[in-house]
PDB file of N, CA and C in Angstrom:
ATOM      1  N   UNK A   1     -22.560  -0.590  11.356  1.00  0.00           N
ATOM      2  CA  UNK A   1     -21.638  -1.604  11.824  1.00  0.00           C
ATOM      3  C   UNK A   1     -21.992  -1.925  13.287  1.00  0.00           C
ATOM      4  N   UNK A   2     -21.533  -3.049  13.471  1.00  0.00           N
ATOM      5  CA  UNK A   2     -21.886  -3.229  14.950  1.00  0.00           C
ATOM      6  C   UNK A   2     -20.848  -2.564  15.958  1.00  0.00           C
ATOM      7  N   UNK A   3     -21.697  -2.439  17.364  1.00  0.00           N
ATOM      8  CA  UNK A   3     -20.965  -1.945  18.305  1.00  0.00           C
ATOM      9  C   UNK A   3     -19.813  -2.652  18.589  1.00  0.00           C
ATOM     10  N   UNK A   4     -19.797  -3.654  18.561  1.00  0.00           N
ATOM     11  CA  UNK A   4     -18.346  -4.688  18.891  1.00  0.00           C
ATOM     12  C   UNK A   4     -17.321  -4.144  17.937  1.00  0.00           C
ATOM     13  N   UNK A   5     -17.815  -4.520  16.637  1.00  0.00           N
ATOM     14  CA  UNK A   5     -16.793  -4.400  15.657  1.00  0.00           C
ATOM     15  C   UNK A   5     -16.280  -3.116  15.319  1.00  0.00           C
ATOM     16  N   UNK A   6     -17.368  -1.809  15.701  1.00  0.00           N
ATOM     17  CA  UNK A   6     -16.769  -0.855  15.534  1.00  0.00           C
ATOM     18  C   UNK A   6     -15.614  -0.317  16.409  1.00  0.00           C
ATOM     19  N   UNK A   7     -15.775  -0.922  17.749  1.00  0.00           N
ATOM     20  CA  UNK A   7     -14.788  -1.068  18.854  1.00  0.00           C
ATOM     21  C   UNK A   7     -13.767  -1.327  18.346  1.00  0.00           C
ATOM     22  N   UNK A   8     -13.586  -2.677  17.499  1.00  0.00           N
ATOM     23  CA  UNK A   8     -12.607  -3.629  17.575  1.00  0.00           C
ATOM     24  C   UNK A   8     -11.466  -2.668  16.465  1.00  0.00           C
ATOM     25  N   UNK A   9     -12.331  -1.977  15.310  1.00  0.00           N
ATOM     26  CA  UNK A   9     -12.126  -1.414  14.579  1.00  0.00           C
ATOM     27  C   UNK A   9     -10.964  -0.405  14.879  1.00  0.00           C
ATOM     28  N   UNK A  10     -11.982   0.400  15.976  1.00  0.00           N
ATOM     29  CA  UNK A  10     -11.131   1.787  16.204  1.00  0.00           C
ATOM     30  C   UNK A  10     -10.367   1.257  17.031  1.00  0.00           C
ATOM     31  N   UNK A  11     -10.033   0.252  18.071  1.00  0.00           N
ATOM     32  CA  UNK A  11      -8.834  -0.150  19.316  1.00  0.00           C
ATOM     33  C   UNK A  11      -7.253  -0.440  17.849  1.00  0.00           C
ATOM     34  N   UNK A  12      -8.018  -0.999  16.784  1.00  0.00           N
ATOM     35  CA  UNK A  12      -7.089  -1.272  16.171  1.00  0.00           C
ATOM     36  C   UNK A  12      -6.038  -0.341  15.132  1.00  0.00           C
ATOM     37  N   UNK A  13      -6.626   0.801  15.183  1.00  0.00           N
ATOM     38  CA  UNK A  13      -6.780   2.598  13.893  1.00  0.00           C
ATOM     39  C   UNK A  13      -5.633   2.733  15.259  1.00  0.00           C
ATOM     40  N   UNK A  14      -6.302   2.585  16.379  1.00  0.00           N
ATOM     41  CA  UNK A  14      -5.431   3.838  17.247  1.00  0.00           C
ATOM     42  C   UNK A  14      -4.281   2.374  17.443  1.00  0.00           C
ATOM     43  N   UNK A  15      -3.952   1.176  17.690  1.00  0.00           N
ATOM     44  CA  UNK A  15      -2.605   0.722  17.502  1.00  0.00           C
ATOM     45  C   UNK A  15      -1.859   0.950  16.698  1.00  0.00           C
ATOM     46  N   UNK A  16      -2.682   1.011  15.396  1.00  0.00           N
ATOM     47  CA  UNK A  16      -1.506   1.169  13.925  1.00  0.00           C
ATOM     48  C   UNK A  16      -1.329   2.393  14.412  1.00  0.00           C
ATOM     49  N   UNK A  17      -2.122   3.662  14.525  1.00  0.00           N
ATOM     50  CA  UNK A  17      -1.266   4.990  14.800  1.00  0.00           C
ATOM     51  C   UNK A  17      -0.009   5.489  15.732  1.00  0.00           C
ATOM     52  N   UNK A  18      -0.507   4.584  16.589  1.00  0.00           N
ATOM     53  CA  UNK A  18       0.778   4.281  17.527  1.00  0.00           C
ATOM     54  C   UNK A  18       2.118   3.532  17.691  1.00  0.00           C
ATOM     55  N   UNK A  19       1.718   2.913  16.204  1.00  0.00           N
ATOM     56  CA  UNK A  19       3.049   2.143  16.030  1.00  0.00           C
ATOM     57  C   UNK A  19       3.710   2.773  14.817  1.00  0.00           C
ATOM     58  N   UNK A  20       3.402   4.044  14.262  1.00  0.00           N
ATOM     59  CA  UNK A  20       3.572   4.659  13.336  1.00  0.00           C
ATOM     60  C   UNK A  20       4.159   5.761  13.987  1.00  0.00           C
ATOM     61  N   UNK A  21       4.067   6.230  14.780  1.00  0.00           N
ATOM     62  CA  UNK A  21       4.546   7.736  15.915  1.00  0.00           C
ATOM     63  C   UNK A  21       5.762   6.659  16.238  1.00  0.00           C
ATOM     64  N   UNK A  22       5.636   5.244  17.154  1.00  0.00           N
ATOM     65  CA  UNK A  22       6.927   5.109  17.859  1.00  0.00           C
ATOM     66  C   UNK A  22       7.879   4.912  16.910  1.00  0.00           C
ATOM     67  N   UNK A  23       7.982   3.843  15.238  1.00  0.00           N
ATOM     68  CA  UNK A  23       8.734   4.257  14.570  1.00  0.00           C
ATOM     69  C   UNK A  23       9.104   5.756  14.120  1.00  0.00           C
ATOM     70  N   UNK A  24       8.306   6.067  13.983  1.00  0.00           N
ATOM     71  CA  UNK A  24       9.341   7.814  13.812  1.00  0.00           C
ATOM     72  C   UNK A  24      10.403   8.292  14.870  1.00  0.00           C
ATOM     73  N   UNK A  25       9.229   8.233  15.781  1.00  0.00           N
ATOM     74  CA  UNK A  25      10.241   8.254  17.465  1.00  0.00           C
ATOM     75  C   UNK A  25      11.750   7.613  17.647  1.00  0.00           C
ATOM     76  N   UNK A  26      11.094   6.513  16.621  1.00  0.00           N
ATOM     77  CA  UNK A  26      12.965   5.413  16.933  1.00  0.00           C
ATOM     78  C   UNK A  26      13.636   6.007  15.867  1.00  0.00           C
ATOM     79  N   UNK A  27      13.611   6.155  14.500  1.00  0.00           N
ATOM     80  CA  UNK A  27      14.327   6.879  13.484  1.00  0.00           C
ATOM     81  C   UNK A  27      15.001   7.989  14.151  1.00  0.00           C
ATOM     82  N   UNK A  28      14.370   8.819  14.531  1.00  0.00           N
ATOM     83  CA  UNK A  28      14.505  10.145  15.244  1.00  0.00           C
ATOM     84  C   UNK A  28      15.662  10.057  16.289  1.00  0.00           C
ATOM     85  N   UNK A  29      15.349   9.171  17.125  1.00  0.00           N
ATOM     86  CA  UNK A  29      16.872   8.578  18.156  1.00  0.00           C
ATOM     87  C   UNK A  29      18.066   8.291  17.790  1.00  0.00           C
ATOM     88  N   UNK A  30      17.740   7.651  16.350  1.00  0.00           N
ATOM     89  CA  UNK A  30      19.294   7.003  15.810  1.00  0.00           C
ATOM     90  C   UNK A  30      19.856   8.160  14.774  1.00  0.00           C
ATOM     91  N   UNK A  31      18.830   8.604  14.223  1.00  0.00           N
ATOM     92  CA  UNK A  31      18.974  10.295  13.235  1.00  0.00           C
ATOM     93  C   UNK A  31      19.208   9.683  11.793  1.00  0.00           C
ATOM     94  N   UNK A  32      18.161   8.668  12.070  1.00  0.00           N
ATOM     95  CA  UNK A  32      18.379   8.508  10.287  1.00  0.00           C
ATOM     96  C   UNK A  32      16.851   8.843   9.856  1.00  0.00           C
ATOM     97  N   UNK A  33      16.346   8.967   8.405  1.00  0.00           N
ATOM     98  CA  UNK A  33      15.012   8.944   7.975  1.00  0.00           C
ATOM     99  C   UNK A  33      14.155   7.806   8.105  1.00  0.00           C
ATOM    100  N   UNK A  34      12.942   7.950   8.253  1.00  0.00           N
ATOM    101  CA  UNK A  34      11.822   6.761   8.169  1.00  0.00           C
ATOM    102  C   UNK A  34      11.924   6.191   7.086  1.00  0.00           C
ATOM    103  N   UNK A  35      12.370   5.017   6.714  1.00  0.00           N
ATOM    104  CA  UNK A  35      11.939   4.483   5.548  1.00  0.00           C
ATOM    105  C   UNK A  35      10.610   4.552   4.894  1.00  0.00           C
ATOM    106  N   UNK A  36      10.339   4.600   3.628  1.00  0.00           N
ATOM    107  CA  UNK A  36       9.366   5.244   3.075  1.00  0.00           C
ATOM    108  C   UNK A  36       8.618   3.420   2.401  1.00  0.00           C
ATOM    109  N   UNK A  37       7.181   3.300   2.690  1.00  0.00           N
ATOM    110  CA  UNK A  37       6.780   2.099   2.423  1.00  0.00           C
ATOM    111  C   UNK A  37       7.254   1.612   0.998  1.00  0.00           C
ATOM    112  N   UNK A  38       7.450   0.313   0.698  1.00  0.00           N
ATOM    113  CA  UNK A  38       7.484  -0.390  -0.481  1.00  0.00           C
ATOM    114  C   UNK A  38       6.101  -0.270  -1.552  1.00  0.00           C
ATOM    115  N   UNK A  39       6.769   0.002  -2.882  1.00  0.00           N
ATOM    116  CA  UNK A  39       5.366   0.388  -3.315  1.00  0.00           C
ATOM    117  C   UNK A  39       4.794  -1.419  -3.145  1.00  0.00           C
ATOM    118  N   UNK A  40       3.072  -1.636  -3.461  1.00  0.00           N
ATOM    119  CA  UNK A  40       2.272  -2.438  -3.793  1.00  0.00           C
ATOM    120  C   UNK A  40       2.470  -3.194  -5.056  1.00  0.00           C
ATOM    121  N   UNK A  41       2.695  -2.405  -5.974  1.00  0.00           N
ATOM    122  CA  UNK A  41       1.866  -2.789  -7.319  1.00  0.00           C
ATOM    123  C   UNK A  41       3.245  -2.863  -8.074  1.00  0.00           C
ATOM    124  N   UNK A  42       3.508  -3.620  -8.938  1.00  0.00           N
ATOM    125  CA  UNK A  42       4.664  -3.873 -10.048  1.00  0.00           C
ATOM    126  C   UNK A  42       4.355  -4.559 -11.618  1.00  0.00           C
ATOM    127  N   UNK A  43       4.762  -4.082 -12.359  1.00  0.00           N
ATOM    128  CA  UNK A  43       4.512  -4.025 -13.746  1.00  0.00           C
ATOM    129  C   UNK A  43       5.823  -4.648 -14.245  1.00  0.00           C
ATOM    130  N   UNK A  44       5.114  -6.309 -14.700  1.00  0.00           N
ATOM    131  CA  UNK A  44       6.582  -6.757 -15.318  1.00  0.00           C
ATOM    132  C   UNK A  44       6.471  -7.196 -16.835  1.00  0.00           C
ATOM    133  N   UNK A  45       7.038  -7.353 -17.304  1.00  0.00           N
ATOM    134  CA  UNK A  45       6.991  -8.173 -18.465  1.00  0.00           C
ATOM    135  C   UNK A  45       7.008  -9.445 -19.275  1.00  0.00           C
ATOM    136  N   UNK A  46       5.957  -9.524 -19.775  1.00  0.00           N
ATOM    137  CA  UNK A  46       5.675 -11.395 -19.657  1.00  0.00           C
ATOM    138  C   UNK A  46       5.563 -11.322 -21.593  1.00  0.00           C
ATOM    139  N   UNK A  47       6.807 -12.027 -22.411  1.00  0.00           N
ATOM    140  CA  UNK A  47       5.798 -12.141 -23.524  1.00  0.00           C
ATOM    141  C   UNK A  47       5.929 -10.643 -23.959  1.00  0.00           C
ATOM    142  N   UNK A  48       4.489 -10.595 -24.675  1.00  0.00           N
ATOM    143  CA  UNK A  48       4.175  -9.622 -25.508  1.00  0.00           C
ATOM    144  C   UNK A  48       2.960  -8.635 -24.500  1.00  0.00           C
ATOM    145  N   UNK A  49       3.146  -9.010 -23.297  1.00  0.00           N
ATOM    146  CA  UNK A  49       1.914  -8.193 -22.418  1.00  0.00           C
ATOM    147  C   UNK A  49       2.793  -7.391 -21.411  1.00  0.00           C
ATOM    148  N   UNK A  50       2.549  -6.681 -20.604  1.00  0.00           N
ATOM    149  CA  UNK A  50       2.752  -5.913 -19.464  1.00  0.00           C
ATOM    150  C   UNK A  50       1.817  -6.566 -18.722  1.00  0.00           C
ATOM    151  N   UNK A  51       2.620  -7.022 -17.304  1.00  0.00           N
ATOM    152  CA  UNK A  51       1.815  -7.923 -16.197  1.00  0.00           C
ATOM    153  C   UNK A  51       1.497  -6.805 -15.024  1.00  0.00           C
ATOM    154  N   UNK A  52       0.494  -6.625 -14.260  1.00  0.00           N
ATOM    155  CA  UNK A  52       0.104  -5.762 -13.368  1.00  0.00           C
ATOM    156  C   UNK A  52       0.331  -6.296 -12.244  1.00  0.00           C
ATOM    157  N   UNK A  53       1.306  -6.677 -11.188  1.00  0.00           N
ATOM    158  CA  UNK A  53       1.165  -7.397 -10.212  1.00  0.00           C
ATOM    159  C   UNK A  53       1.258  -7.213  -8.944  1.00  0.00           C
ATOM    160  N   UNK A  54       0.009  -7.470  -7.708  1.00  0.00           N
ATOM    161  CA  UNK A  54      -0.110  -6.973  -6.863  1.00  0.00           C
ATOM    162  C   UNK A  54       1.185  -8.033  -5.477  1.00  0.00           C
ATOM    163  N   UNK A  55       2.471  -6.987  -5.594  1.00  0.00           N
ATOM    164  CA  UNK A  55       3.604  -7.558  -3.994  1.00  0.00           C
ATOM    165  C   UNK A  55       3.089  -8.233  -3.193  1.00  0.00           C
ATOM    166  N   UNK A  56       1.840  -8.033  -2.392  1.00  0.00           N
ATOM    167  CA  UNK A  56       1.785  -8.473  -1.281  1.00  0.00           C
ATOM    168  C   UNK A  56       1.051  -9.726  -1.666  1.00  0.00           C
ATOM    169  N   UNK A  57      -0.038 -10.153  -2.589  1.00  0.00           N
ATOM    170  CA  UNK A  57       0.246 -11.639  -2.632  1.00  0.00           C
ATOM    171  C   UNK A  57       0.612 -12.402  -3.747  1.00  0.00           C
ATOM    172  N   UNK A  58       1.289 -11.657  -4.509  1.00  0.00           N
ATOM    173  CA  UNK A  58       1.979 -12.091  -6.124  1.00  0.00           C
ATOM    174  C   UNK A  58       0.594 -12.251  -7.010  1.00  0.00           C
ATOM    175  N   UNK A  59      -0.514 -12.029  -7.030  1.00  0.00           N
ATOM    176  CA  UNK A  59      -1.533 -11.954  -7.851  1.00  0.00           C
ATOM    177  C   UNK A  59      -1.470 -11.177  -9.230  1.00  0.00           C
ATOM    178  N   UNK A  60      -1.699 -11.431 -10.209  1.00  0.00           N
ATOM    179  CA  UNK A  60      -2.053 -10.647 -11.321  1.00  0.00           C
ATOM    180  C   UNK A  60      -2.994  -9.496 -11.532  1.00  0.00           C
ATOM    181  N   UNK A  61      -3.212  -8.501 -11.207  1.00  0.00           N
ATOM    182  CA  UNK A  61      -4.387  -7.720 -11.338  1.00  0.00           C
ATOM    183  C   UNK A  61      -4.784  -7.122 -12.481  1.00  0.00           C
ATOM    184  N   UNK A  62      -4.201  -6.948 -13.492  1.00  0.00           N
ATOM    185  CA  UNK A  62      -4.554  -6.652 -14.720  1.00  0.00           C
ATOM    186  C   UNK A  62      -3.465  -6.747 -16.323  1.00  0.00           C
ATOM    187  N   UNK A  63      -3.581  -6.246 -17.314  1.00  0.00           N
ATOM    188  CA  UNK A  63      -2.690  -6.563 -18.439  1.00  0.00           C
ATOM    189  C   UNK A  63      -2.549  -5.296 -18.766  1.00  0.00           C
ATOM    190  N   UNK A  64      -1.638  -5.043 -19.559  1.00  0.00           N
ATOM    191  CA  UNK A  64      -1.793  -3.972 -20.356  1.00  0.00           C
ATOM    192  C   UNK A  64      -0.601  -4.046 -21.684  1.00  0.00           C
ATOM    193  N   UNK A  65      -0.440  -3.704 -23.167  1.00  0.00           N
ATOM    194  CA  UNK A  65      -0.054  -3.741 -23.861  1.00  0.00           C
ATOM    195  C   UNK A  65       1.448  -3.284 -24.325  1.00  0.00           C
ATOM    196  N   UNK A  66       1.153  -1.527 -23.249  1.00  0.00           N
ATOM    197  CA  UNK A  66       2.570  -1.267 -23.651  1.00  0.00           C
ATOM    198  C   UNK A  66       3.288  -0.425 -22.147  1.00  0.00           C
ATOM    199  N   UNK A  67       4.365  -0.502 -22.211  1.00  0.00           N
ATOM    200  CA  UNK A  67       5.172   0.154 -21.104  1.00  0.00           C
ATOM    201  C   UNK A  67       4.501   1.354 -20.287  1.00  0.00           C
ATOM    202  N   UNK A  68       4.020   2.313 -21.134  1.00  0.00           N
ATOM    203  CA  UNK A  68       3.253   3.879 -20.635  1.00  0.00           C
ATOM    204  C   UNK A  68       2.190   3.364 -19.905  1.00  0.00           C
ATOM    205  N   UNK A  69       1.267   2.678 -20.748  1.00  0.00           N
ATOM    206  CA  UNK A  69       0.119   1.939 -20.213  1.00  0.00           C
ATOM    207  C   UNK A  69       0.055   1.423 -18.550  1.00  0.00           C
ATOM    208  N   UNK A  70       1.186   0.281 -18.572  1.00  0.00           N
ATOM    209  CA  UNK A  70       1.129  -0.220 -17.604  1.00  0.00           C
ATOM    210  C   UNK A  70       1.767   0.704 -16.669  1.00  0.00           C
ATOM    211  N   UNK A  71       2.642   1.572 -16.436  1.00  0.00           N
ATOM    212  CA  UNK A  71       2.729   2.931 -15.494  1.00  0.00           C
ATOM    213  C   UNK A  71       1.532   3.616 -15.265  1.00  0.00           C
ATOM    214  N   UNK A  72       0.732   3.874 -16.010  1.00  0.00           N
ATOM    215  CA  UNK A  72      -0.311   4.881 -16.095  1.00  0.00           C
ATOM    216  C   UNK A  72      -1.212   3.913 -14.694  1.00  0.00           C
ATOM    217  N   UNK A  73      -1.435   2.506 -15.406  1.00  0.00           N
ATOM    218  CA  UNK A  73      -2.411   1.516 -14.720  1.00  0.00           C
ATOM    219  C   UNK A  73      -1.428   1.184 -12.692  1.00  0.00           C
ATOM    220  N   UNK A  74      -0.485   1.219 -13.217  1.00  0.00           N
ATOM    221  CA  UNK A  74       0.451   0.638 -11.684  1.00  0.00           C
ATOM    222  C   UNK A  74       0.404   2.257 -10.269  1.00  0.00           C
ATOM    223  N   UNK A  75       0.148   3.221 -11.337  1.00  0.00           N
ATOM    224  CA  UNK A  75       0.135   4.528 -10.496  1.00  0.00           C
ATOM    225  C   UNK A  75      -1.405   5.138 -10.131  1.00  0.00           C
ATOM    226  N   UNK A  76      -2.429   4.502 -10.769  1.00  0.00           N
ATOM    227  CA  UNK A  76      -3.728   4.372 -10.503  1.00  0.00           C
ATOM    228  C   UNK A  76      -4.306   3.675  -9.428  1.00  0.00           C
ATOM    229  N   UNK A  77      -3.574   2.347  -9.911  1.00  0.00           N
ATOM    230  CA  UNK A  77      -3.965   1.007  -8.769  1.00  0.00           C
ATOM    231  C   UNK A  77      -2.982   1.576  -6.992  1.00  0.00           C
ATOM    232  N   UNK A  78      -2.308   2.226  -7.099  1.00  0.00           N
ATOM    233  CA  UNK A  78      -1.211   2.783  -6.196  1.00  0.00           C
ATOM    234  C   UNK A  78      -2.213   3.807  -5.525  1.00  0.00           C
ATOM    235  N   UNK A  79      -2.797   4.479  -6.279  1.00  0.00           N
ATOM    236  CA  UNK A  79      -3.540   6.223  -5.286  1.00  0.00           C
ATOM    237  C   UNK A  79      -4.952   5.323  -5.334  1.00  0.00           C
ATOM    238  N   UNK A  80      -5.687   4.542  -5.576  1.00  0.00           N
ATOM    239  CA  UNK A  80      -6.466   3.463  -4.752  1.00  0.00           C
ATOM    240  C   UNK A  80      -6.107   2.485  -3.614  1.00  0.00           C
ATOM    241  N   UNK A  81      -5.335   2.079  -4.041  1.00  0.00           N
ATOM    242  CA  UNK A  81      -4.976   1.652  -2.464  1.00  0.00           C
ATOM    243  C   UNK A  81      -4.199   2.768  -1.184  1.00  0.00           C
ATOM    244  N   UNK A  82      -4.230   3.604  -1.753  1.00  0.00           N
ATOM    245  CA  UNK A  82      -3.234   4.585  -1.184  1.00  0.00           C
ATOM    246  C   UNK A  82      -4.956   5.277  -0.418  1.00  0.00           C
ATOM    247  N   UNK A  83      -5.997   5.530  -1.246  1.00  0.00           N
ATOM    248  CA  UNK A  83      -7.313   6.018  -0.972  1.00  0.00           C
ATOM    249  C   UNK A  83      -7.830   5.348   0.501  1.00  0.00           C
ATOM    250  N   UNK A  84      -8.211   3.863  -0.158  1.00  0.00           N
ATOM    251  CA  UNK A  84      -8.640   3.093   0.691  1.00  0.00           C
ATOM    252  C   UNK A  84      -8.218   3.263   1.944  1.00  0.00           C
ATOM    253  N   UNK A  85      -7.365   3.021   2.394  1.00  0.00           N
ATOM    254  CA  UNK A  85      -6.290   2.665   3.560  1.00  0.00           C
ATOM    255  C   UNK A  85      -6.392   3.859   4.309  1.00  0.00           C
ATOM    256  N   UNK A  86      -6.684   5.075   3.607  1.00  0.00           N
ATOM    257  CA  UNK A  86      -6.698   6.208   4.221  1.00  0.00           C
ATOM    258  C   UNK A  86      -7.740   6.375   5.355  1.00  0.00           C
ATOM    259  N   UNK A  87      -8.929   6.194   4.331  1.00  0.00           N
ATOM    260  CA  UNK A  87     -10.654   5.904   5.407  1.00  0.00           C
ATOM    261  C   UNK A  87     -10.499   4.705   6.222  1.00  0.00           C
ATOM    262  N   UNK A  88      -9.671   3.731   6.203  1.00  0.00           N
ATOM    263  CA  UNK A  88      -9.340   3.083   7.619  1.00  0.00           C
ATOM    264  C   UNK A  88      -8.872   3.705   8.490  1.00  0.00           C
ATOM    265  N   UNK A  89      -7.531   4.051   8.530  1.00  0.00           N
ATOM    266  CA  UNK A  89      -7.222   4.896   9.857  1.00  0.00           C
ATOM    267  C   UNK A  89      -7.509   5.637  10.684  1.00  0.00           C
TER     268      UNK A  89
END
């Protein structure tokens, strides 16, 4: 990666970390818990399919047939993005 971008990269790892400490910090003042993120991924029902659908931009990401299925698929797609995001920070 380039030197710039790897800069730009890490100035930005260490803001999100820091804005992740001061919310706790503020929870902590008022004495309530951190709210815990909104999941990503939601599984609705369309028809005769199970819809896979990704919250943050209402996209479709996959199908699946029956109720188990689409849990199995919504809690997969969840510890991948849950992965990813990790090796950013």
């Amino acid at each position: 990666m380039h030197p710039a971008m790897q800069q730009r990269v890490d100035g930005v790892a260490a803001l999100h970390e820091r804005s992740v400490l001061l919310t706790a910090d503020f929870y902590a003042k008022i004495g309530r818990p951190v709210p815990s993120p909104a999941p990503r991924f939601q599984a609705r029902n369309k028809g005769n399919m199970w819809h896979i659908i990704d919250c943050r931009t209402g996209k479709t990401c996959g199908f699946c047939g029956s109720y188990l299925m689409a849990q199995q698929f919504v809690d997969a797609m969840e510890a991948a993005a849950t992965r990813k995001l990790v090796g950013r920070q």
